[in-house]
Protein backbone atom coordinates (compact mmCIF):
# COMPACT_ATOMS: atom_id res chain seq x y z
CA UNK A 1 -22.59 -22.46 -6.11
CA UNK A 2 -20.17 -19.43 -6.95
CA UNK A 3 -16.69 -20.24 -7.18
CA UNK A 4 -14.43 -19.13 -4.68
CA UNK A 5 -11.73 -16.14 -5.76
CA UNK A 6 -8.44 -18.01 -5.89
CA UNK A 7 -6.27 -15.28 -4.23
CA UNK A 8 -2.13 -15.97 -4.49
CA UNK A 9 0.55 -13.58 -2.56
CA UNK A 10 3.60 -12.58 -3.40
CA UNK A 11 5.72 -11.70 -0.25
CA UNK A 12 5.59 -13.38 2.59
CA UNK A 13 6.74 -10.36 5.43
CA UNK A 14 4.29 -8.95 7.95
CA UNK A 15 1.84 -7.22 5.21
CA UNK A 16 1.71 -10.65 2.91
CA UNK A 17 1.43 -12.47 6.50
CA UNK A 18 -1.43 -10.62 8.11
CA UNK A 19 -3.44 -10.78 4.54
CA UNK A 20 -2.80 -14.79 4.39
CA UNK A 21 -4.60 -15.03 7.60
CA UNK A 22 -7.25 -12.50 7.15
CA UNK A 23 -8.57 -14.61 3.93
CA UNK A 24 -7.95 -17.95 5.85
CA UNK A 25 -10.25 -16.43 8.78
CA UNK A 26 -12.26 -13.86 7.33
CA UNK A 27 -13.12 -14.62 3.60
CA UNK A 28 -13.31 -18.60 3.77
CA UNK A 29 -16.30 -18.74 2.38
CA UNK A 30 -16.05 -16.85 -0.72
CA UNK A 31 -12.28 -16.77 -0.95
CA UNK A 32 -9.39 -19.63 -0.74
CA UNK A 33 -5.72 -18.74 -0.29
CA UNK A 34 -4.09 -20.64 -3.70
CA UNK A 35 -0.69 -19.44 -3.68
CA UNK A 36 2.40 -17.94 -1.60
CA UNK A 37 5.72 -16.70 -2.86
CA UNK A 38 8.63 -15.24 -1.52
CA UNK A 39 12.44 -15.58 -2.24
CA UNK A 40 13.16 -17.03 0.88
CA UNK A 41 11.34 -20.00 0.89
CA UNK A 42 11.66 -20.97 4.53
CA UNK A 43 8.92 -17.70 4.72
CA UNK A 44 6.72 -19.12 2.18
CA UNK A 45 6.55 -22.60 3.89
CA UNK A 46 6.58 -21.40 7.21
CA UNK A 47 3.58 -19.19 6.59
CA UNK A 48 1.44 -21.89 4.69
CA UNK A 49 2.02 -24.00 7.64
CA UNK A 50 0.06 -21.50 10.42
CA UNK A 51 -2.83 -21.19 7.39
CA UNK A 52 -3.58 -23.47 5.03
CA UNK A 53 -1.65 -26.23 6.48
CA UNK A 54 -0.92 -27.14 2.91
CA UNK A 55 2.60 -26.76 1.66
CA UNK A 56 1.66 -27.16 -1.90
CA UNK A 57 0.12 -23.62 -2.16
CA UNK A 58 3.92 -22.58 -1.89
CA UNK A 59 5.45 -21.46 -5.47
CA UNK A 60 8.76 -21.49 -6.52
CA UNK A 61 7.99 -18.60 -8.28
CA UNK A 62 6.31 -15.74 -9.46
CA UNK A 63 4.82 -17.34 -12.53
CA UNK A 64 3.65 -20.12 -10.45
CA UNK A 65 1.08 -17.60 -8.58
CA UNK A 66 0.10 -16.50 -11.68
CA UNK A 67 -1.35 -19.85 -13.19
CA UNK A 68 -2.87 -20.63 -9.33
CA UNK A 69 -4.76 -17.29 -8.74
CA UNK A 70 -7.28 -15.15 -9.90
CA UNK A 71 -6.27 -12.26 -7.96
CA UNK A 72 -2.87 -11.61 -6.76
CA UNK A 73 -1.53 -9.50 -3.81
CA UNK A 74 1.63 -8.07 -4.36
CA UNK A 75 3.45 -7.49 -0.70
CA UNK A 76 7.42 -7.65 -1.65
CA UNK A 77 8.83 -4.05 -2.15
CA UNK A 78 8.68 -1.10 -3.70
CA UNK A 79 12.01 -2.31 -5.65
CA UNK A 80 9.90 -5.22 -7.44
CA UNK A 81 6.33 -4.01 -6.84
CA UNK A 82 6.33 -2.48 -10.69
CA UNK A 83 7.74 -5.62 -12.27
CA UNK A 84 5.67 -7.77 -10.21
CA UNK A 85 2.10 -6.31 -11.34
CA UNK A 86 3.02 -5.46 -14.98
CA UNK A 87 3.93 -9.34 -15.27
CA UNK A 88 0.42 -9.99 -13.31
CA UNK A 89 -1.71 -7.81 -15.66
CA UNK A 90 0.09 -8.94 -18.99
CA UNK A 91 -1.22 -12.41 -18.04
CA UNK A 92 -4.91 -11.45 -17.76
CA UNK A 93 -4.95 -11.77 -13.41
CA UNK A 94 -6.29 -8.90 -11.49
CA UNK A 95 -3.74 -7.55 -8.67
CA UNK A 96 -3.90 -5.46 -5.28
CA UNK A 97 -0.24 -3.33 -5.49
CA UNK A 98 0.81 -2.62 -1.46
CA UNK A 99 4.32 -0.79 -2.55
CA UNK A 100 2.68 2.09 -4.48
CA UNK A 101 5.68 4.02 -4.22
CA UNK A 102 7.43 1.46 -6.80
CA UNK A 103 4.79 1.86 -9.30
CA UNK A 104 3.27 5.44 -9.28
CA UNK A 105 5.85 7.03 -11.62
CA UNK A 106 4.85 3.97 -14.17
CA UNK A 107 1.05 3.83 -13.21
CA UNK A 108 0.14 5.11 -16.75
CA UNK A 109 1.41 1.84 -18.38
CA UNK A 110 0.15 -0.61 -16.06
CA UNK A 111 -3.21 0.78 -16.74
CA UNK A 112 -2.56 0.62 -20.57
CA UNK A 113 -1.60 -3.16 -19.41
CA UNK A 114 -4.76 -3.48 -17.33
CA UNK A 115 -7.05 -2.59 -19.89
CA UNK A 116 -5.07 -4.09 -23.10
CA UNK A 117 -5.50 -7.89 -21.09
CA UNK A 118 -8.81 -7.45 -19.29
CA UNK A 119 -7.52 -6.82 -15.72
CA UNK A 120 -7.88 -5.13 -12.96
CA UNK A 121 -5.03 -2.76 -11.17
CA UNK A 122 -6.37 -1.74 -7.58
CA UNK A 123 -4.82 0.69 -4.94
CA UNK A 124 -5.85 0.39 -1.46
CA UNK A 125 -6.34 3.53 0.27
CA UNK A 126 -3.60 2.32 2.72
CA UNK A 127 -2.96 4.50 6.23
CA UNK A 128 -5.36 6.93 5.63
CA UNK A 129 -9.05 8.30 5.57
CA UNK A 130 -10.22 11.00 2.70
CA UNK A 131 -9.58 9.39 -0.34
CA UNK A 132 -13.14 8.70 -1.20
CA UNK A 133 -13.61 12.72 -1.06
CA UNK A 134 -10.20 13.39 -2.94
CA UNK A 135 -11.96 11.32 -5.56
CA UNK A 136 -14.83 12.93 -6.26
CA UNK A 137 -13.12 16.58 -5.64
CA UNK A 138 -11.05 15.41 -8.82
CA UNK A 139 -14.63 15.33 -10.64
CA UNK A 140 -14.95 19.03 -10.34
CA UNK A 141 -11.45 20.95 -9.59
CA UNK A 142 -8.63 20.69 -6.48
CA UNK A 143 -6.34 23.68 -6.53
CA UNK A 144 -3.98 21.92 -3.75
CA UNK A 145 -3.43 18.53 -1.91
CA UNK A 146 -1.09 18.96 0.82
CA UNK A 147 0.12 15.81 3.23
CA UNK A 148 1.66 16.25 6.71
CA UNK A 149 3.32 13.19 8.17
CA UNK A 150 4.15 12.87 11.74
CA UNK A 151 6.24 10.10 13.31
CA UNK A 152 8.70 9.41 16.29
CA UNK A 153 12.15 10.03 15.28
CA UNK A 154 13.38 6.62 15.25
CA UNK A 155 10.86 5.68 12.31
CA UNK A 156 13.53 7.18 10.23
CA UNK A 157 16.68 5.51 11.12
CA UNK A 158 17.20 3.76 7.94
CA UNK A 159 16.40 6.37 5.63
CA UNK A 160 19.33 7.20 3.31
CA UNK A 161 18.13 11.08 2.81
CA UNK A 162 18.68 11.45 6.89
CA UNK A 163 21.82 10.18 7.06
CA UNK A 164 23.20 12.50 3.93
CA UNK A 165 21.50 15.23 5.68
CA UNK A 166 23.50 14.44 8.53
CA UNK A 167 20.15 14.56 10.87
CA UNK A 168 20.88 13.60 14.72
CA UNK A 169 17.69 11.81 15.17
CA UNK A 170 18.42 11.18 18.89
CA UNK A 171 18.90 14.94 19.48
CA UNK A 172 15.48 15.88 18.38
CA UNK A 173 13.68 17.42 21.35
CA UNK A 174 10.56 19.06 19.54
CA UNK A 175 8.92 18.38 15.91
CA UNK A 176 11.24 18.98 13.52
CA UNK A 177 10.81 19.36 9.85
CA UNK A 178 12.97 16.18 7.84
CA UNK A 179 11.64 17.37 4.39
CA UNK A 180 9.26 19.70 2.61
CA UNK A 181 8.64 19.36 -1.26
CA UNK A 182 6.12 17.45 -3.71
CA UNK A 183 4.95 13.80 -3.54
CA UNK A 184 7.51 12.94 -6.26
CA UNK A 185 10.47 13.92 -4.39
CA UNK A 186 9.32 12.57 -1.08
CA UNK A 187 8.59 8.56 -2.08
CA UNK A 188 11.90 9.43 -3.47
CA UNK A 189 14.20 9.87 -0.27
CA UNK A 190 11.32 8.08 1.79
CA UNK A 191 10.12 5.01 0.13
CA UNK A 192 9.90 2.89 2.97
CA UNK A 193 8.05 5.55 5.00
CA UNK A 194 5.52 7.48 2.60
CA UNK A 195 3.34 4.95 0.60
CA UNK A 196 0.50 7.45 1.66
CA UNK A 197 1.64 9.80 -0.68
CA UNK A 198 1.62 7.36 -3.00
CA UNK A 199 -2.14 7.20 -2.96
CA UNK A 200 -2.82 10.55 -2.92
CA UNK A 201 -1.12 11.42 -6.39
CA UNK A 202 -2.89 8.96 -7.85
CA UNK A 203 -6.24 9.89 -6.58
CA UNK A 204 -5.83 13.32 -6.80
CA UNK A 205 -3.10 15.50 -9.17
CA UNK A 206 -0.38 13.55 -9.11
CA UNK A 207 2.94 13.42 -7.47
CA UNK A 208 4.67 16.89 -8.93
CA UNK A 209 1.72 18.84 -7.46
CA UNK A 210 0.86 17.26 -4.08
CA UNK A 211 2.59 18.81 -1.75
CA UNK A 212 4.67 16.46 1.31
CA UNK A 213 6.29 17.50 4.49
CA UNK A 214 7.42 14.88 7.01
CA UNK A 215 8.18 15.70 10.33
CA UNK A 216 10.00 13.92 13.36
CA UNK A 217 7.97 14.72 16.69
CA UNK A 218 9.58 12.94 19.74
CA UNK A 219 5.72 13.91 21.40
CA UNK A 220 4.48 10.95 18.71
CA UNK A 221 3.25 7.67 19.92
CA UNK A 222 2.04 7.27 16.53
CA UNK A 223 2.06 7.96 13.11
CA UNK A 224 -0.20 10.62 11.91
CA UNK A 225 -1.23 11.73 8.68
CA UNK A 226 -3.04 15.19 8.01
CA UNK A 227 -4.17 15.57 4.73
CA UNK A 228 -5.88 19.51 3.13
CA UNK A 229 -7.51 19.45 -0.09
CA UNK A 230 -8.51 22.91 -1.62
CA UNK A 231 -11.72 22.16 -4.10
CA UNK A 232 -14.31 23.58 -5.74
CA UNK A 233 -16.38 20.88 -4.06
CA UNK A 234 -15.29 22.60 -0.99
CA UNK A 235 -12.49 22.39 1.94
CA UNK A 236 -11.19 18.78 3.09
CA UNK A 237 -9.67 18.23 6.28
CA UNK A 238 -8.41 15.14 7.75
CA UNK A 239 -6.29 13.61 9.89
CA UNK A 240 -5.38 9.85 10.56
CA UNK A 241 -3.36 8.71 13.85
CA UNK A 242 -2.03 5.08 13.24
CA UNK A 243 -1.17 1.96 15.11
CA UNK A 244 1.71 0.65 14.24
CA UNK A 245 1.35 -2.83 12.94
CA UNK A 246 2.95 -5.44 15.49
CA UNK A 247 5.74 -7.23 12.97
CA UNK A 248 6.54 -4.23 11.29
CA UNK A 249 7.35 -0.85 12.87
CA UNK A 250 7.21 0.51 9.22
CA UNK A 251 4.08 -0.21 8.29
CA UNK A 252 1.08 0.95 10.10
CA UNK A 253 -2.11 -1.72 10.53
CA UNK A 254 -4.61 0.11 8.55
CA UNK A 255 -2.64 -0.54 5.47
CA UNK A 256 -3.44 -4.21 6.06
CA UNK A 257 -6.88 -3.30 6.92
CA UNK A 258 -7.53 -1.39 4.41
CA UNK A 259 -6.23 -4.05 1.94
CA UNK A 260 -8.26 -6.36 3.59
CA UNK A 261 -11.41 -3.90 2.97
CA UNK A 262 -10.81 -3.92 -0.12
CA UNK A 263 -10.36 -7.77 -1.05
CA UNK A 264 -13.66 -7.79 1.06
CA UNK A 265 -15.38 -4.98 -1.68
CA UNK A 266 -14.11 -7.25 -4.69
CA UNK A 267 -16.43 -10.49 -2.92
CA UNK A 268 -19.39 -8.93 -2.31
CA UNK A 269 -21.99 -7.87 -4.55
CA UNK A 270 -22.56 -4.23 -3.74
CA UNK A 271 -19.76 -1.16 -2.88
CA UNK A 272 -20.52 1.20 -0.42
CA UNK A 273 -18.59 4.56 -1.18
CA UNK A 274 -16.79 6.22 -3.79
């Protein structure tokens, strides 16, 4: 009998949560949940008490996933996703990174990491559709990648770069451009709000050329994100409207789906897609 993927999870907030229970529900028979961590361990236990039921799967720390898992899921923040999977990959364990903005500017050494200890680094595609065409695009030769982001006003309220802009996000009547500029810039004053361009700079020509503009659009009942590639394979066009994700206004669901997808791709025997 194969032996199940021991999968741990580091961050225990509505991304880490909806994961836990997807490979409780879903992925049972090929997959066990070994480990949770978070820094507040009230989280930690409170969440291995509506899955496993088992309060010893909760770590006191990082390093503790580590030695339980064979593949770990990091869901804390962009702040400690880059410290979280070098530490993962230097110990030989294959990790699933959910705050790409955190390591994108560093991907180039947690590859060198991945490959130096036998690992395996993997990106999700996250809140959008197309990235299975950027890829292959990149075989030949894109000329542009431009994202368009869409979202109600008050998905920016946080955001440090509106409030030095001094932006009146309740006066905003019609769509509104917040910023305009390349991939690099944009995970830079958005970090909690652009992960997408995250993804795209790393599957296609990285964050100084792909271009980013966000804009506020009161008509929004989602988050949408349009995405134009310019190829020699040809012209790509899509565009992804999202549902928020329940526990998280932040974070739209796809991202956990399409983390799940991809835990789903690593258990089964053949890959359908780029």
């Amino acid at each position: 009998m194969r032996k199940k993927l021991c999968i741990g999870i580091v961050g225990c907030g509505a991304i880490g949560t909806s994961l836990a229970k997807i490979i409780v529900k879903d992925f049972a028979a090929r997959a066990r949940l070994a480990a949770i961590y978070d820094y507040d361990t009230q989280r930690s236990l409170a969440l291995a008490r509506r899955t496993t039921g088992n309060r010893r799967c909760v770590c006191s720390g990082l390093e503790g996933v580590i030695a339980a898992s064979d593949l770990i899921i990091e869901a804390a923040s962009a702040s400690h996703s880059y410290g979280i999977a070098s530490r993962c990959l230097s110990a030989g364990k294959n990790i699933i990174v959910m705050s790409i903005g955190g390591v994108v500017s560093r991907f180039h050494v947690l590859k060198r990491l991945a490959e130096k200890h036998n690992a395996r680094l993997y990106i999700p595609s996250g809140a959008v559709c197309g990235i299975d065409a950027l890829k292959a695009a990149r075989i030949g030769r894109i000329r542009s990648v431009t994202l368009t982001t869409r979202k109600p006003p008050h998905s920016f309220r946080s955001v440090p770069y509106v409030a030095a802009k001094k932006i009146d996000l309740e006066a905003i009547r019609k769509d509104t451009v917040l910023f305009s500029g390349t991939a690099e810039q944009a995970m830079k004053y958005f970090p909690q709000n652009i992960n997408v361009a995250g993804v795209l700079s790393l599957a296609g020509i990285g964050p100084r050329r792909t271009r980013v503009c966000i804009v506020a659009s009161p008509r929004a009942k989602r988050n949408s994100h349009e995405i134009a590639v310019e190829s020699t394979a040809g012209t790509i066009f899509t565009r992804t409207e999202n549902v928020i994700h329940p526990d998280n206004p932040k974070t739209s669901y796809l991202a956990v789906l399409s983390a799940a997808g991809l835990i789903r791709q690593i258990l089964e025997p053949a890959r359908i897609g780029t």
